[in-house]
Protein backbone atom coordinates (compact mmCIF):
# COMPACT_ATOMS: atom_id res chain seq x y z
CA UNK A 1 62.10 145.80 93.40
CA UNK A 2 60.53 145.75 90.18
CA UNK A 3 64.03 147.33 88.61
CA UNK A 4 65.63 144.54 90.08
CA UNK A 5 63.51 142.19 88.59
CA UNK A 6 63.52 143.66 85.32
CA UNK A 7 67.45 144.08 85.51
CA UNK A 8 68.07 140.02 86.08
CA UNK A 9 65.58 139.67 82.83
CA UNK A 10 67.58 141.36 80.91
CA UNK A 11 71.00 140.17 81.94
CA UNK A 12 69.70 136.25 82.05
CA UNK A 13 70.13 135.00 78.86
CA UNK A 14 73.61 136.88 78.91
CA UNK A 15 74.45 134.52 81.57
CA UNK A 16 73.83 131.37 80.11
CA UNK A 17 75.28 132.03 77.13
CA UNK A 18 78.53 132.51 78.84
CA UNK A 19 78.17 129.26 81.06
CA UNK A 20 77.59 127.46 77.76
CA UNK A 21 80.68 128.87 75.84
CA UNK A 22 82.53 127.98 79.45
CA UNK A 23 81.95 124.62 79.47
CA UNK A 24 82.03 123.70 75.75
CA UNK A 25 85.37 125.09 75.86
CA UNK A 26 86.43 122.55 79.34
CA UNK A 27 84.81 119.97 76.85
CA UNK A 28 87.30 120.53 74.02
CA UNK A 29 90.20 120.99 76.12
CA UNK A 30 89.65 117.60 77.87
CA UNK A 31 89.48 115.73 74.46
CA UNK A 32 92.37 117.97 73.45
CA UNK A 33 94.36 116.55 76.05
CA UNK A 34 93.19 112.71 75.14
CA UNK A 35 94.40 113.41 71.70
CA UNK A 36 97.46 114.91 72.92
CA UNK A 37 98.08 111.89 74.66
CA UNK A 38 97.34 109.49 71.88
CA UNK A 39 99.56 111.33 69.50
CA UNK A 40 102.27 111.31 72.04
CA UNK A 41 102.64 108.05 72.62
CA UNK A 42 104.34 106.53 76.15
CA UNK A 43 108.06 106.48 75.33
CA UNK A 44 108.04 102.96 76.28
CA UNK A 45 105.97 102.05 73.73
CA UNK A 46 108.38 103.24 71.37
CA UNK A 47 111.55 101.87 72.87
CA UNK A 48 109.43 98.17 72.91
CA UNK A 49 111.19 98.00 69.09
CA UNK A 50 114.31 99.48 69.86
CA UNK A 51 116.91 97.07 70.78
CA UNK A 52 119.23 99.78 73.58
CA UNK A 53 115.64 99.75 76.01
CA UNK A 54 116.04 96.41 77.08
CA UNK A 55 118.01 98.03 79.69
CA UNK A 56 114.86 100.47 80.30
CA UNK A 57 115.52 102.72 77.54
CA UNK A 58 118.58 104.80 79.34
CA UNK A 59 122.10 104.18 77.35
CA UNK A 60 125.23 106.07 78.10
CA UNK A 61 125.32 107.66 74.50
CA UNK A 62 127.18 104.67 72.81
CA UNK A 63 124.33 102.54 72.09
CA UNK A 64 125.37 100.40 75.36
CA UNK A 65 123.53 100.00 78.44
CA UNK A 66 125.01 101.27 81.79
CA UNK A 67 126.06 98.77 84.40
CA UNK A 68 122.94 97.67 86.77
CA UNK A 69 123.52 97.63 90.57
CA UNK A 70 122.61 93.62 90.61
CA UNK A 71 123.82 91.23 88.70
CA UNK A 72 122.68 89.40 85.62
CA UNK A 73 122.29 85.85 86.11
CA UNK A 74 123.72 84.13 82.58
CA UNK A 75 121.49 82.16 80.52
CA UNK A 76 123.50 79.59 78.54
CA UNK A 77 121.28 77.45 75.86
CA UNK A 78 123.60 73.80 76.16
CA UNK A 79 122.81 70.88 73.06
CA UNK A 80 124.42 67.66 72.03
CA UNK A 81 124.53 64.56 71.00
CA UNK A 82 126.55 61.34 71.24
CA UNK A 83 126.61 58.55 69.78
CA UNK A 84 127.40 55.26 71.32
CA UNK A 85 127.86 51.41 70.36
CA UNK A 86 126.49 48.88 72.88
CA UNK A 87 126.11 45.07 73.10
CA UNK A 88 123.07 45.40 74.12
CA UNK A 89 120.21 48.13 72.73
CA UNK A 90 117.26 47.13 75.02
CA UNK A 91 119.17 47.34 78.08
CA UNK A 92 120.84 50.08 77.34
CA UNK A 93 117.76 51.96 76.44
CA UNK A 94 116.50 51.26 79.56
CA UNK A 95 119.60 52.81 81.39
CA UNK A 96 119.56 56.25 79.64
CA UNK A 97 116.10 56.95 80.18
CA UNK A 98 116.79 55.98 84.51
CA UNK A 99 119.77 58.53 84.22
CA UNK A 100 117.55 60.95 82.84
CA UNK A 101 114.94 60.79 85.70
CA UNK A 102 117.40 60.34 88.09
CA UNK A 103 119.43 64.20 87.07
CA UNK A 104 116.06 65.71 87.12
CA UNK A 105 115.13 64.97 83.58
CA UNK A 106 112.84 63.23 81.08
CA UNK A 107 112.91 61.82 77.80
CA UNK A 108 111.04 64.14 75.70
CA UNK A 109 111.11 61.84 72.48
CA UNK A 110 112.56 58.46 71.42
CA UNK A 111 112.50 56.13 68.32
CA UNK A 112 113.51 52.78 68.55
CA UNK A 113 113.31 49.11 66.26
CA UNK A 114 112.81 46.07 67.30
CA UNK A 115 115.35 43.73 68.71
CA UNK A 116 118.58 44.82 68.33
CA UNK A 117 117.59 47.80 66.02
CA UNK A 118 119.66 51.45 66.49
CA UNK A 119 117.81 53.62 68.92
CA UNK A 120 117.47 57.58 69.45
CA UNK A 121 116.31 58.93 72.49
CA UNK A 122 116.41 62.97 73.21
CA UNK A 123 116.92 63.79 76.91
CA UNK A 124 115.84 66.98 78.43
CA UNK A 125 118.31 67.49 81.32
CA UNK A 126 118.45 70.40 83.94
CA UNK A 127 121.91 72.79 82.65
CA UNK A 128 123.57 72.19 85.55
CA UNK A 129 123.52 68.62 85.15
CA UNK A 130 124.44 68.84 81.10
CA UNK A 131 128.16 67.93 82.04
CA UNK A 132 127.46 65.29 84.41
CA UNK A 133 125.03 63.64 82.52
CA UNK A 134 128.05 63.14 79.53
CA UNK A 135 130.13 61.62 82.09
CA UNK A 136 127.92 58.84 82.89
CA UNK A 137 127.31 57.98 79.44
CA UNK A 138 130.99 57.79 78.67
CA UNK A 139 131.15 54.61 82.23
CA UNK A 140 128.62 53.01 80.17
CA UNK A 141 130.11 49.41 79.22
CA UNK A 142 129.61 51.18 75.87
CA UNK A 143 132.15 52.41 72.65
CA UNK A 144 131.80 55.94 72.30
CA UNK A 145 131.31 56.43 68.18
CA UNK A 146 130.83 60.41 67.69
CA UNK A 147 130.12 63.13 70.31
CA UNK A 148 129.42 66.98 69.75
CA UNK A 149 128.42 69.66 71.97
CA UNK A 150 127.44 73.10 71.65
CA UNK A 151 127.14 76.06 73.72
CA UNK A 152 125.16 79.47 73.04
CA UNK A 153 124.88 82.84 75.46
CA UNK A 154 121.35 84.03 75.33
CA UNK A 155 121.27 86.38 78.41
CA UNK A 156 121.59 89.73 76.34
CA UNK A 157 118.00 88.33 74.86
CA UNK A 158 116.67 87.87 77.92
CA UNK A 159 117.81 90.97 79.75
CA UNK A 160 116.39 92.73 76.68
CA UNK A 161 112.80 90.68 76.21
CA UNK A 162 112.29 91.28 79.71
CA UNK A 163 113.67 95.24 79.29
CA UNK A 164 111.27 95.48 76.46
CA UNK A 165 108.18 93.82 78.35
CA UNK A 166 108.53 96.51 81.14
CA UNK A 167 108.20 98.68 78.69
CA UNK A 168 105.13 97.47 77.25
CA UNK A 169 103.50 96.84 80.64
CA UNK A 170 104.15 100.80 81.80
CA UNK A 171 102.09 101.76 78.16
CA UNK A 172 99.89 99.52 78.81
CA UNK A 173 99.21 101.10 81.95
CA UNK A 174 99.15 104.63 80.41
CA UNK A 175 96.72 103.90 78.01
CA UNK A 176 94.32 101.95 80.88
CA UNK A 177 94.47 105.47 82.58
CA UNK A 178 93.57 107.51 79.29
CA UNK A 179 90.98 105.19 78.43
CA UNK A 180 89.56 105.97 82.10
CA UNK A 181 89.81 109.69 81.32
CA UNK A 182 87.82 109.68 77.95
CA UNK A 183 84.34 110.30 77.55
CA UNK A 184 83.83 110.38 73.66
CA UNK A 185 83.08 107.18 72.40
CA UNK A 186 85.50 108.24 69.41
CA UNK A 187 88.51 108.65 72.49
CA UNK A 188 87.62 105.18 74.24
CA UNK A 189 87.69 103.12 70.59
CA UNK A 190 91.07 104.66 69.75
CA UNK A 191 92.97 104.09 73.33
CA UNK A 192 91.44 100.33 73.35
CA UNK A 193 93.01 99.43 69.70
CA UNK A 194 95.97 101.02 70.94
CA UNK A 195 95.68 98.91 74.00
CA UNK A 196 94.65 96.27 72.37
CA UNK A 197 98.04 95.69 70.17
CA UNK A 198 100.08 96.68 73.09
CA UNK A 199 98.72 93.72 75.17
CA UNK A 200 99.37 91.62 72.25
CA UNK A 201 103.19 92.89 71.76
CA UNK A 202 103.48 91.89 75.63
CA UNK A 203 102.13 88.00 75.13
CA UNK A 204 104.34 87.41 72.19
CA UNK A 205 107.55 89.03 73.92
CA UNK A 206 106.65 87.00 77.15
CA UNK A 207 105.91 83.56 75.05
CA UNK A 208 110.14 84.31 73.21
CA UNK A 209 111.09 85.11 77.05
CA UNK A 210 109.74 81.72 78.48
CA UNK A 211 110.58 79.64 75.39
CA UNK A 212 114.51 80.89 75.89
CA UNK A 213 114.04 80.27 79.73
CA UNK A 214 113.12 76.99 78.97
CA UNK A 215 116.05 76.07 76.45
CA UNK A 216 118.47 77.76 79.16
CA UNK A 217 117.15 75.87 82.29
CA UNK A 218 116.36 72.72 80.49
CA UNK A 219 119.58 70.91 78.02
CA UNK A 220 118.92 68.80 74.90
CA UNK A 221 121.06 65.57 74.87
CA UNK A 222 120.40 63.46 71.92
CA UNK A 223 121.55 59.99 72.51
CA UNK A 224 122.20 57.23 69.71
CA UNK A 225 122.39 53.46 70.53
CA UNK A 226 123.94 51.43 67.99
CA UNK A 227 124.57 47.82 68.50
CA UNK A 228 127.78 45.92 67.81
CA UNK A 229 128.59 44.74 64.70
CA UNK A 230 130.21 41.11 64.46
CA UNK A 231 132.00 40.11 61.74
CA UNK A 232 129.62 37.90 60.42
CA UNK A 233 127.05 40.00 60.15
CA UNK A 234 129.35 42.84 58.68
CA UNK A 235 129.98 40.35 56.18
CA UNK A 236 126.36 39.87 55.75
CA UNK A 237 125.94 43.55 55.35
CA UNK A 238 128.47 44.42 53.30
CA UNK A 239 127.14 41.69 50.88
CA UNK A 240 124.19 42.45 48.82
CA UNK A 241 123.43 40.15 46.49
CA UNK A 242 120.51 42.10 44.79
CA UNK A 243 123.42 45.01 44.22
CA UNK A 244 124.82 41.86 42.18
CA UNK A 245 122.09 40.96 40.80
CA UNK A 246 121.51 44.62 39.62
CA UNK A 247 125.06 44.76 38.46
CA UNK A 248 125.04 41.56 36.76
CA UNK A 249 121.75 42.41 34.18
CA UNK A 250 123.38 45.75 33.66
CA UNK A 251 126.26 43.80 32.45
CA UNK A 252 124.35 41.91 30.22
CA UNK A 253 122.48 44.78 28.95
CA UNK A 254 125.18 46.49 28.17
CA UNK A 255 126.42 43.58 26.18
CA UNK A 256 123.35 43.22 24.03
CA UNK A 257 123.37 47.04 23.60
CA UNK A 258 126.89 46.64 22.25
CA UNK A 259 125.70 43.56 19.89
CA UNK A 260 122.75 45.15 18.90
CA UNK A 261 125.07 48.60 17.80
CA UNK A 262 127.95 45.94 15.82
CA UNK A 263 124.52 44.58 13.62
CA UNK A 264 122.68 48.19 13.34
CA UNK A 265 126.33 49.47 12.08
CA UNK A 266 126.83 46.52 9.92
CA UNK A 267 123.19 46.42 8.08
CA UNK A 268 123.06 50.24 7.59
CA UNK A 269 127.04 50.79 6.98
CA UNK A 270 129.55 47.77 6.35
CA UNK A 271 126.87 45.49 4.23
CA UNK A 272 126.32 47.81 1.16
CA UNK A 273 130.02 48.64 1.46
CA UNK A 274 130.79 44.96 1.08
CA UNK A 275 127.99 44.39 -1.55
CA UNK A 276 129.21 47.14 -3.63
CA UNK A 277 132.79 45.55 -3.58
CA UNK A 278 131.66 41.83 -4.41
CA UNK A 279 130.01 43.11 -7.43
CA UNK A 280 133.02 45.26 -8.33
CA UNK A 281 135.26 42.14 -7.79
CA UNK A 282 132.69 39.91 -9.65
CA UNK A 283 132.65 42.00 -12.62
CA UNK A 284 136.26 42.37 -13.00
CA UNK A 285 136.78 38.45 -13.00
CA UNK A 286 134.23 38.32 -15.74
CA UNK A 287 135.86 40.23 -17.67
CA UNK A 288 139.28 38.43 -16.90
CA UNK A 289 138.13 35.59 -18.04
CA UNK A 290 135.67 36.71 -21.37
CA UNK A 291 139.59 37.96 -22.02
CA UNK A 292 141.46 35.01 -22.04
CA UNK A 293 138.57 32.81 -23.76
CA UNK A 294 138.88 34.95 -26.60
CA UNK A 295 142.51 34.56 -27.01
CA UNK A 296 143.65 32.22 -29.28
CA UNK A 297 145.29 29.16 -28.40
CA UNK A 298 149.20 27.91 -29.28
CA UNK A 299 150.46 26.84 -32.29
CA UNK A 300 150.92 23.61 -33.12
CA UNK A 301 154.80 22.22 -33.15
CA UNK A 302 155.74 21.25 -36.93
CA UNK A 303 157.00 17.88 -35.54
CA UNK A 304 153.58 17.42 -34.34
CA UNK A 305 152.13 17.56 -38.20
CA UNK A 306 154.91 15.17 -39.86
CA UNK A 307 153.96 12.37 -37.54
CA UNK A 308 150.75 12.78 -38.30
């Protein structure tokens, strides 16, 4: 008994020292494996920036996405605007925005004078009712003045901003599990910043995703009311008499200018010209006639002296 004793003594420390290496080394292996799984980060978190996962990641090879057993419902963004030339603005105004409620719409902004002033309203119409709503506006007692439309396809961006969202979402719940696994405060800090930005990829993908639902489900019509211009008052418009007025002093500026250049030009160039040629010309008939008062006069006639 006393062996015994003695024997478990001497093997004791022995013992612990190989339950303490044991479970040191379970310790580093299980933050081995958190850092494994940090370094190797969910594949969808690294097809969220490639474009081919917003079909889940899987392509056939040639960048395109195989063919999904349901089918995609198309997202078409629709925008106009039309112009149109009434008798009366007010009660026109008042029409468009009643068509507007009454296809399921609203008027999400308008501008509009006073009176008889042009007015802009922009009506947000369901899609479906984009065409109809064009119709009606053409059986308005109304002139139609310009008209555009435009159509754009954004259902590849949708597939893929919803693709890409998955994505984020199956990370996101990856790194929720590894942050449950860790147990070094060092492990929880650097799953919950990579959480963190994941979460934040997700709300800006899903803010894109509802603003191009929105544009798809809801049309932008932008209607113009002008009212009808009578002669008179095209008259009255074309004529502007502070345009004339305008003109007119230009005119008359432009005259002085010229004036005002014809005396510069004659002061500084023509007048000593002409100054130096007066005294040229006065000179020379000076001396003309210093000449010919020198020169003597006739001579007498010799009849002239016998009768005298």
């Amino acid at each position: 008994m006393h062996r015994t004793s003695s024997l478990v003594a001497r093997f004791a420390p022995l013992v612990i020292l190989l339950l303490a290496l044991l479970l040191a080394a379970c310790g580093s292996a299980g933050s081995q494996a958190i850092g494994d799984d940090l370094a190797e980060e969910p594949a969808a978190s690294g097809a969220a920036g490639d474009p081919d996962a917003g079909f889940g990641g899987a392509t056939d090879g040639q960048g395109e996405a195989p063919p999904l057993g349901a089918p995609i419902e198309q997202r078409i963004v629709k925008t106009g605007e039309i112009t149109l030339e009434v008798a009366n603005v007010g009660e026109s105004l008042g029409r468009v925005r009643a068509l507007a409620v009454e296809l399921g719409g609203y008027v999400g902004g308008s501008q509009a004078g006073t009176l008889d002033d042009r007015a802009t309203l922009t009506l947000r119409i369901p899609a479906g009712a984009f065409e109809d709503a064009l119709a009606r506006l053409h059986e308005m007692d109304a002139e139609v003045v310009a008209e555009s439309t435009r159509e754009q396809d954004v259902t590849g961006q949708v597939v893929d901003l919803g693709a890409r969202i998955e994505n984020l979402q199956a990370s996101e719940a990856s790194y929720r599990e590894l942050v449950a696994r860790a147990e070094r405060v060092e492990d929880i800090l650097a799953v919950q910043s990579r959480l963190d930005s994941v979460r934040g990829e997700i709300e800006q993908l899903t803010a894109q995703l509802d603003a191009l639902e929105g544009q798809a489900a809801l049309s932008t019509l932008t209607v113009t009311l002008l009212p009808v211009a009578t002669p008179v008052q095209t008259t009255t418009e074309a004529w502007d008499p502070r345009a004339q007025l305008d003109q007119a002093l230009a005119s008359l500026v432009g005259i002085g200018q010229g004036l005002l250049n014809a005396l510069i030009w004659f002061g500084i160039v023509w007048l000593p010209i002409l100054l130096v040629l007066a005294l040229f010309v006065l000179v020379a008939a000076r001396g003309v006639l210093e000449v010919r008062r020198r020169m003597p006069g006739p001579a007498p006639a010799a009849g002239d002296d016998g009768a005298a």
